[in-house]
Structure formats: structure tokens, C-alpha cells
C-alpha atoms as a PDB file:
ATOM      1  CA  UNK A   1     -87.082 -38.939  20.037  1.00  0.00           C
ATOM      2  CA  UNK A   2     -83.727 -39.422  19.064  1.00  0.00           C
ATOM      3  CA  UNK A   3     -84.532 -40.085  15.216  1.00  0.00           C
ATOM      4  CA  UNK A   4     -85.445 -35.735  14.466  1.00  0.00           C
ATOM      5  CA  UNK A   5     -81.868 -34.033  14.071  1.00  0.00           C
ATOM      6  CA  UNK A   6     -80.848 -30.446  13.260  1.00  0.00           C
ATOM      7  CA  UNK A   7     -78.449 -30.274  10.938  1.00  0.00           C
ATOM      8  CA  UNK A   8     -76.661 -26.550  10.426  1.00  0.00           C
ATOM      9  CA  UNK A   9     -75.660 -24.816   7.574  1.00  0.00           C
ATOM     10  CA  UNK A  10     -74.718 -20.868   6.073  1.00  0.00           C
ATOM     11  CA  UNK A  11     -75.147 -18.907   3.045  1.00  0.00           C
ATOM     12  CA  UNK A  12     -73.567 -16.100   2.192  1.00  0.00           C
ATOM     13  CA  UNK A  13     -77.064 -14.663   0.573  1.00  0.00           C
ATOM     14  CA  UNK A  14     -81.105 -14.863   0.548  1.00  0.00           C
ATOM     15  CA  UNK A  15     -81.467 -15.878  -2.727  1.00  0.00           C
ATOM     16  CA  UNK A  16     -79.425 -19.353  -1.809  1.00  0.00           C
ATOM     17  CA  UNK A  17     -81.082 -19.573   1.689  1.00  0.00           C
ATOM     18  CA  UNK A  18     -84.294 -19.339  -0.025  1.00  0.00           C
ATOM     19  CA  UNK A  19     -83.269 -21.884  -3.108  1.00  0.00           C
ATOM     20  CA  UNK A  20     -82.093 -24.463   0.066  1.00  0.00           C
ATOM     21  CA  UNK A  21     -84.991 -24.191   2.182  1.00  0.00           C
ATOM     22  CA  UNK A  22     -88.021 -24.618  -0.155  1.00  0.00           C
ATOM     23  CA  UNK A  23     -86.051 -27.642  -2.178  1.00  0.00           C
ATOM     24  CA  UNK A  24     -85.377 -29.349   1.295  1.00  0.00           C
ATOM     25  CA  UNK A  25     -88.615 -29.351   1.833  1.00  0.00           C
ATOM     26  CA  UNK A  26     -90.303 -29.457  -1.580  1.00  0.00           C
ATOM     27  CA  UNK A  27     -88.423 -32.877  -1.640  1.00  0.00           C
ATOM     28  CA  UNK A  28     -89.325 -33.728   1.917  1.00  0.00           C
ATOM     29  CA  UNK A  29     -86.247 -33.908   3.039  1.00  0.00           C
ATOM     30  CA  UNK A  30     -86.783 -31.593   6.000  1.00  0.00           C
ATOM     31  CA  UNK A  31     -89.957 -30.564   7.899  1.00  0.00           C
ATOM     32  CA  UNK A  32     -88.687 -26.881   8.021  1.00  0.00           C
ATOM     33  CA  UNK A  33     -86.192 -25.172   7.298  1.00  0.00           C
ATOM     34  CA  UNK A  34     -85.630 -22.212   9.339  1.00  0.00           C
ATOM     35  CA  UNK A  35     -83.370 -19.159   7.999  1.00  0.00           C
ATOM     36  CA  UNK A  36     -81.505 -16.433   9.889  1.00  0.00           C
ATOM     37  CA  UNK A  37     -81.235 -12.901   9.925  1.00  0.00           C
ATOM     38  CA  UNK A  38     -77.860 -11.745   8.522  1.00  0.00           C
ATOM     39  CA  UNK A  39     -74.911 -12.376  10.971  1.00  0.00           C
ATOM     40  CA  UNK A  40     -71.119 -11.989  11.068  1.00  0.00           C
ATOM     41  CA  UNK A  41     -69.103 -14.980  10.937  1.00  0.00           C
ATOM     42  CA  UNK A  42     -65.415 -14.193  11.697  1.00  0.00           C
ATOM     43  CA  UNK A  43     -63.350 -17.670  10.692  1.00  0.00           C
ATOM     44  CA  UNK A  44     -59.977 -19.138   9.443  1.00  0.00           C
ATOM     45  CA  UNK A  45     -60.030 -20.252   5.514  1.00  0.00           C
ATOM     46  CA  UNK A  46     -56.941 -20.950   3.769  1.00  0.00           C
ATOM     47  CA  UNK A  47     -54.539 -19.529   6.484  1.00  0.00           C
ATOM     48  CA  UNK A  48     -56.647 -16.431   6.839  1.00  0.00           C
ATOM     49  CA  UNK A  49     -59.073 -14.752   9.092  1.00  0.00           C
ATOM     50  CA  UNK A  50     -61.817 -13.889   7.476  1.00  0.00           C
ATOM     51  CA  UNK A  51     -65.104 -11.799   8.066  1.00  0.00           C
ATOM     52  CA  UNK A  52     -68.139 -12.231   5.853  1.00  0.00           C
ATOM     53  CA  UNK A  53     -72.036 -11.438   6.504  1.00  0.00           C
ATOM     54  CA  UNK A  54     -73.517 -14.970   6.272  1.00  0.00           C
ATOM     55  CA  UNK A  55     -77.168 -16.552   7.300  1.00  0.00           C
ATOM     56  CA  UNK A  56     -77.974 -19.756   9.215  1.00  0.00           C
ATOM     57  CA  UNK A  57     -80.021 -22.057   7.944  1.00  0.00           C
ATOM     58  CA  UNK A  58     -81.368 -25.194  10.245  1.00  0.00           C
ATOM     59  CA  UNK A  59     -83.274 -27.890   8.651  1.00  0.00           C
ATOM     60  CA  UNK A  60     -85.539 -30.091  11.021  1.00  0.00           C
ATOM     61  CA  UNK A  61     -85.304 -33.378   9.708  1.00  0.00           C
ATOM     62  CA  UNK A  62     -84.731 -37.191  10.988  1.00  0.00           C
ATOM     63  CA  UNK A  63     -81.519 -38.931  11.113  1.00  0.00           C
ATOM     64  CA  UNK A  64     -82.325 -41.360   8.680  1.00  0.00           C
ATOM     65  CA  UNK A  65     -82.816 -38.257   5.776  1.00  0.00           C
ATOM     66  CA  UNK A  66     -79.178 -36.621   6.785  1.00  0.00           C
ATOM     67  CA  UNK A  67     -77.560 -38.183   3.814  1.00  0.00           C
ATOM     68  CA  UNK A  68     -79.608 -37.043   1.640  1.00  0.00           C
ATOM     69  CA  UNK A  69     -79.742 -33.907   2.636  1.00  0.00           C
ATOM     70  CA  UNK A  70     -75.906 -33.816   3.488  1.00  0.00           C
ATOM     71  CA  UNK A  71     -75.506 -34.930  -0.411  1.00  0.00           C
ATOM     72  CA  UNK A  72     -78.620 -31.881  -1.936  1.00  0.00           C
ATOM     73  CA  UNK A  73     -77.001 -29.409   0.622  1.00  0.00           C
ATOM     74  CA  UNK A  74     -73.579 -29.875  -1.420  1.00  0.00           C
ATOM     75  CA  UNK A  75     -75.245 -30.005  -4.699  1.00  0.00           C
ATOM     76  CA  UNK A  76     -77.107 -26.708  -3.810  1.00  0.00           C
ATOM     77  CA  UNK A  77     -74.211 -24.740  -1.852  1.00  0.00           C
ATOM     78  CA  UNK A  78     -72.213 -22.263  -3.093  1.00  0.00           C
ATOM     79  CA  UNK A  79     -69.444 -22.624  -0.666  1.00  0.00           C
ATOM     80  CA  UNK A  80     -66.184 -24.659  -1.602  1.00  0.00           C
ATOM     81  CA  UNK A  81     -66.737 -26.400   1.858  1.00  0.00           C
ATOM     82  CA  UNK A  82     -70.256 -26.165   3.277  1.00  0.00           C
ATOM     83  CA  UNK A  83     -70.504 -26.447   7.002  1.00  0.00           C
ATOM     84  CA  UNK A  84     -72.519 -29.078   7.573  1.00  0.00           C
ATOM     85  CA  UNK A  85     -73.430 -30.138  11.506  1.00  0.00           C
ATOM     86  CA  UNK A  86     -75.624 -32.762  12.419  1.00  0.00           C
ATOM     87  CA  UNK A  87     -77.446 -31.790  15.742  1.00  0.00           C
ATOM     88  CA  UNK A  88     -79.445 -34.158  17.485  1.00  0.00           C
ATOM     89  CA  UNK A  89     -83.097 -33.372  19.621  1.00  0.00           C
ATOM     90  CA  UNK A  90     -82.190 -34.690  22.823  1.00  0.00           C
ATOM     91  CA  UNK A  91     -86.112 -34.011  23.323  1.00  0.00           C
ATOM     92  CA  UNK A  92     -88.998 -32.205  22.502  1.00  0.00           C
ATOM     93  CA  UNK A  93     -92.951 -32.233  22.061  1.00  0.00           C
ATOM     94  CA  UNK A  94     -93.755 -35.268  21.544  1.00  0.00           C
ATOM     95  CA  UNK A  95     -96.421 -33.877  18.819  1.00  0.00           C
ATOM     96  CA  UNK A  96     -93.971 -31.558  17.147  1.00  0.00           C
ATOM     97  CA  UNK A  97     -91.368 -34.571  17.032  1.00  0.00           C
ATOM     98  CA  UNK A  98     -94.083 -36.696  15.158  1.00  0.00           C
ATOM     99  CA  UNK A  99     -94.832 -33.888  13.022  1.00  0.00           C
ATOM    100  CA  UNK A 100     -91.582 -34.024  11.877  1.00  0.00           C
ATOM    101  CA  UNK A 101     -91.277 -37.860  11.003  1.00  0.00           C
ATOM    102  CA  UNK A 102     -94.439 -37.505   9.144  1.00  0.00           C
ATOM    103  CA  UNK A 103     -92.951 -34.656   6.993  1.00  0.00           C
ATOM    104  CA  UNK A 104     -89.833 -36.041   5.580  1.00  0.00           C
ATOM    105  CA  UNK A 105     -91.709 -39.401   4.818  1.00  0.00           C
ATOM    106  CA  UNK A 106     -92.530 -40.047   1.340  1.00  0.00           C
ATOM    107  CA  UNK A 107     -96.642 -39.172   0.965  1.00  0.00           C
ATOM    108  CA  UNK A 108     -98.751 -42.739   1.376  1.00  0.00           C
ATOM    109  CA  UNK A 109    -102.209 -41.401   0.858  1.00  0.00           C
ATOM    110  CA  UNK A 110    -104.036 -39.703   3.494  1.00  0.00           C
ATOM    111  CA  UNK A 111    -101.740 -41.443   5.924  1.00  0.00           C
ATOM    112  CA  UNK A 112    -100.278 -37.853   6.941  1.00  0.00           C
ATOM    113  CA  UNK A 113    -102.392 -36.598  10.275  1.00  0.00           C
ATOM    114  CA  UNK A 114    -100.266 -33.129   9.392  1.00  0.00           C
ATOM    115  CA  UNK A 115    -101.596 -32.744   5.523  1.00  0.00           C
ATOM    116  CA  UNK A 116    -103.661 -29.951   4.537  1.00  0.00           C
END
């Protein structure tokens, strides 16, 4: 259970959300990558408060993929500093957690009980 992690992120725009989401997971590094509607984030950057519309993004992946998506995150990101949070699933279906390991792995055949 404890191996599936969320790990947090924001974009300032769709068109980055987007770009971060399908590569995650075109490179199964994440089982999904969920996106938020437009939010405010009020914060402190270089001895200022700032206040910018931003999204959330939260990838579903496993703990042993978070440095590699910690490293394509900051190759992808806009940001100077990405936020980057590492949650973990303190629990969960036991189906949907499998799901997830079987997503991120590299393909072995037909060895996926998820594939389509």
C-alpha cells in the first residue's frame, strides 16, 4: 500500500498541464494524472506576496517512479522552482492501488490485467 504516492505540482496554464499529464503517463511514469480547475494561489517569491491563477496537477504514481518524475517534472516546468510534494496513500482500494503499480511498470507482454 505504501509503494502508490501523490506527488503535487502547479502550472500557471492548460497548455503545460496538458503537456505534463499526457508525457507522465505516455512514459508511464504515472497512472493518472489528474488536473485542476483554475485556482488562486496567494504566496511569498523573492520577498514578495504574490497572487497568480495557477492549476494543480496530481500524478498517481509509486514511490519507486518519484525520481523520475521529480527529474521530467523539472525538465517540463515552466516555473524557476516547481513545487514538487511527495504525498503518500496511507490506503486505498486494494484494486485501484494495483492498478496503479501495473501502470507505471514498463509493458512485459500481456502481463498487464489493466491493458486494453
Amino acid at each position: 500500500m505504501a509503494d502508490v504516492v501523490l506527488v503535487l505540482t502547479t502550472v500557471a496554464d492548460p497548455a503545460h498541464a496538458e503537456t505534463i499529464a499526457r508525457t507522465l503517463v505516455d512514459e508511464r511514469l504515472a497512472a493518472c494524472v489528474h488536473v485542476s480547475a483554475p485556482m488562486v494561489s496567494i504566496y511569498r517569491w523573492k520577498g514578495a506576496v504574490e497572487r497568480d491563477t495557477e492549476q494543480q496537477i496530481v500524478v498517481k504514481t509509486t514511490r519507486d517512479r518519484v525520481d523520475a518524475v521529480t527529474q521530467r517534472l523539472q525538465a517540463l516546468h515552466p516555473y524557476e522552482l516547481p513545487e514538487c510534494l511527495v504525498v503518500e496513500a496511507a490506503g486505498g482500494s486494494d484494486a485501484y492501488l494495483a492498478w496503479v503499480k501495473a501502470q507505471v511498470q514498463p509493458p512485459h507482454g500481456t502481463s498487464d490485467p489493466f491493458a486494453r
